[in-house]
Structure formats: C-alpha cells, structure tokens
C-alpha atoms as a PDB file:
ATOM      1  CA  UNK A   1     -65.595-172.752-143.278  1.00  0.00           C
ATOM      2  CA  UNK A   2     -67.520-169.296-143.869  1.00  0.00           C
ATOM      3  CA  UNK A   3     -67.818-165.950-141.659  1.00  0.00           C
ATOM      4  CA  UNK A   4     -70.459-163.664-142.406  1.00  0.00           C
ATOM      5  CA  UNK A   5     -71.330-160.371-140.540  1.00  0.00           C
ATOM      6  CA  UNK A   6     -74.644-159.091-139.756  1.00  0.00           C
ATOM      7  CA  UNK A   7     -76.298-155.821-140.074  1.00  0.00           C
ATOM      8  CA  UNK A   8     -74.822-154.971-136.596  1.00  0.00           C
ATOM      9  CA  UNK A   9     -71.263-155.927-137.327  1.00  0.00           C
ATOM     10  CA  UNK A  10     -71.052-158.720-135.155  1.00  0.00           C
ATOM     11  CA  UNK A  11     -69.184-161.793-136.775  1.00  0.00           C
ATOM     12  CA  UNK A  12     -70.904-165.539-137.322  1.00  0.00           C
ATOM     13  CA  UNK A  13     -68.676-168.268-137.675  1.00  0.00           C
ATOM     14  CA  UNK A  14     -69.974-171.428-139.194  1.00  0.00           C
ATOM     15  CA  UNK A  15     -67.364-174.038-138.393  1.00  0.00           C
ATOM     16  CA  UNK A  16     -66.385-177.285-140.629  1.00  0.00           C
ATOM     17  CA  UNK A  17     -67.872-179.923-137.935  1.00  0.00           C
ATOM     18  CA  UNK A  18     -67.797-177.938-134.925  1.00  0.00           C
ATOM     19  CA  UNK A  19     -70.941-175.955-134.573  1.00  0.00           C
ATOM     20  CA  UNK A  20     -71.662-172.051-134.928  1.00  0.00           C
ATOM     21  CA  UNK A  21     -69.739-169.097-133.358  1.00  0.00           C
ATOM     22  CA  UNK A  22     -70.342-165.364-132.894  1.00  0.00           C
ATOM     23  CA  UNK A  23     -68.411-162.785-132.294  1.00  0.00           C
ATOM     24  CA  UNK A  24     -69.904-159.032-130.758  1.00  0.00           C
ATOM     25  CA  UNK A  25     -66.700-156.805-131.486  1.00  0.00           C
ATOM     26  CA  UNK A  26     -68.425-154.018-129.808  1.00  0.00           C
ATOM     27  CA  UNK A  27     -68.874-155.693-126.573  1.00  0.00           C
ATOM     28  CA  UNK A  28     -66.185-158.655-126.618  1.00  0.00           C
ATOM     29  CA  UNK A  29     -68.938-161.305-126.336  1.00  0.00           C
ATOM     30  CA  UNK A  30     -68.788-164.314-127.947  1.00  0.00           C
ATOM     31  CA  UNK A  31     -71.288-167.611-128.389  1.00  0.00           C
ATOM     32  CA  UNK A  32     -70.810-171.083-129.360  1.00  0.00           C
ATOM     33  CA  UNK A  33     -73.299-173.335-130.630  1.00  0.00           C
ATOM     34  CA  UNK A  34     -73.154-176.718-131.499  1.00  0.00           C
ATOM     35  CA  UNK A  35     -75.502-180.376-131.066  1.00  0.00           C
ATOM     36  CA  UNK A  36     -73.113-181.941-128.569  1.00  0.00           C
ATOM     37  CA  UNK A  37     -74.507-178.262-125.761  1.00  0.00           C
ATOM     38  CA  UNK A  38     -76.696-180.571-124.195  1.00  0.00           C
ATOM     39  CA  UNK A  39     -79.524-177.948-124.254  1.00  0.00           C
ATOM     40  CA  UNK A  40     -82.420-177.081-126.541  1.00  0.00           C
ATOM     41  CA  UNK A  41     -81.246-173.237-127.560  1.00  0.00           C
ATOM     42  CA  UNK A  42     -78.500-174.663-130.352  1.00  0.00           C
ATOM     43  CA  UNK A  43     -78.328-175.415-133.815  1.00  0.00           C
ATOM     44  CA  UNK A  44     -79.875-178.721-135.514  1.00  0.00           C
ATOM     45  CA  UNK A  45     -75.915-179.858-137.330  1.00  0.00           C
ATOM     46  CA  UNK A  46     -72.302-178.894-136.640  1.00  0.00           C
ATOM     47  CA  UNK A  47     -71.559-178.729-140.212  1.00  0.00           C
ATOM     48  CA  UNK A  48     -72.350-175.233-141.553  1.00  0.00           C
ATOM     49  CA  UNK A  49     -72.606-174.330-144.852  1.00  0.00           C
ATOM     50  CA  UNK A  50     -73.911-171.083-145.096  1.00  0.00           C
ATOM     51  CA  UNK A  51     -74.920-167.726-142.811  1.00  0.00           C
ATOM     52  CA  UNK A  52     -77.462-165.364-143.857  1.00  0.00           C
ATOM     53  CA  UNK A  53     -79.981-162.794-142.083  1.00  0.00           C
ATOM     54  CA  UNK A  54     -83.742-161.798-143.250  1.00  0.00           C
ATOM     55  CA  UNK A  55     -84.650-158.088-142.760  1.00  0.00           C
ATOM     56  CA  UNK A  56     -86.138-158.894-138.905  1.00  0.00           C
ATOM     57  CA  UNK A  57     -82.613-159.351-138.207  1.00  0.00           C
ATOM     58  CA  UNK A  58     -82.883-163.532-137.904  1.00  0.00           C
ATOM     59  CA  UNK A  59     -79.685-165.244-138.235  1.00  0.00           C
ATOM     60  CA  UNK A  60     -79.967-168.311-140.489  1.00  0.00           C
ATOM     61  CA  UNK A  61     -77.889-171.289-140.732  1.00  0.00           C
ATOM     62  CA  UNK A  62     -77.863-174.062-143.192  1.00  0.00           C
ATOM     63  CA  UNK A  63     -76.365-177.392-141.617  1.00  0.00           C
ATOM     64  CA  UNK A  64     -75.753-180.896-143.175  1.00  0.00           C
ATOM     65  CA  UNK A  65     -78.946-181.637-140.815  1.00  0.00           C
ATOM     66  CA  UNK A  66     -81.223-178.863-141.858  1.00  0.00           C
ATOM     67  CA  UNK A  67     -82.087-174.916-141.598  1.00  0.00           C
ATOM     68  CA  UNK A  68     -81.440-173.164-137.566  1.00  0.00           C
ATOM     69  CA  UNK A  69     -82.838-169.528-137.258  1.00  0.00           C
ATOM     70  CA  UNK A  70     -81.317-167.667-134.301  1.00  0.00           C
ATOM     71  CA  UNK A  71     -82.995-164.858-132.685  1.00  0.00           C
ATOM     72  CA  UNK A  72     -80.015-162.908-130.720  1.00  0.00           C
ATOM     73  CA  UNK A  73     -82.212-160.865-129.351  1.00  0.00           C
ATOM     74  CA  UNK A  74     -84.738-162.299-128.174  1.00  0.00           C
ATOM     75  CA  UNK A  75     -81.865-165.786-127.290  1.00  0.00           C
END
C-alpha cells in the first residue's frame, strides 16, 4: 500500500490489512508489526495509510484505528 524510507535508508512498509514492515538494507534486518503480535510494542491498526518521520527520527504511522509513533531506537 505505501513504502517510505527514512533518513537512514531503511525501508517502512505499510501493508493493506496486514500491519507494518521494515526493512534495514544495511544490516538485513527486518520487523513486522501488526495488532494480531500479541504484545504491547505494535501498532494500534493493520491498515496503513501513510509513513512519515519528525526530525527526532520518530517513525509515524497513520492506521484506520489511529496515529502509532515508533521509536527504532530506543524499540
């Protein structure tokens, strides 16, 4: 549904139903997020509509739910 990078190249995913992905290209890691993780670190909705990142680095995703801001470094 949309990809977006970041200011440090790594690709964000936002899926149509399934959640949030991310991939590092300079490290080969990758991340999944999505409501059905069972755990309290994920997004709020699996339906992404848009991917966009403040200047302290936050990743920010709107969801058919609401707003999720993601921290990478800090998880």
């Amino acid at each position: 549904r949309i990809v977006f990078e970041d200011s440090k190249g790594r690709l964000w995913l936002g899926f149509n139903g399934n959640g949030l992905g991310m991939y590092d290209p300079h490290n080969g890691n990758t991340r999944l997020w999505n409501t059905g993780m069972q755990k309290e670190k994920t997004i709020i909705g699996n339906l992404v509509f848009d991917i966009c990142e403040d200047k302290e680095g936050i990743i920010w995703i709107t969801t058919n739910n609401g707003v999720t801001g993601i921290d990478i470094e800090q998880d």
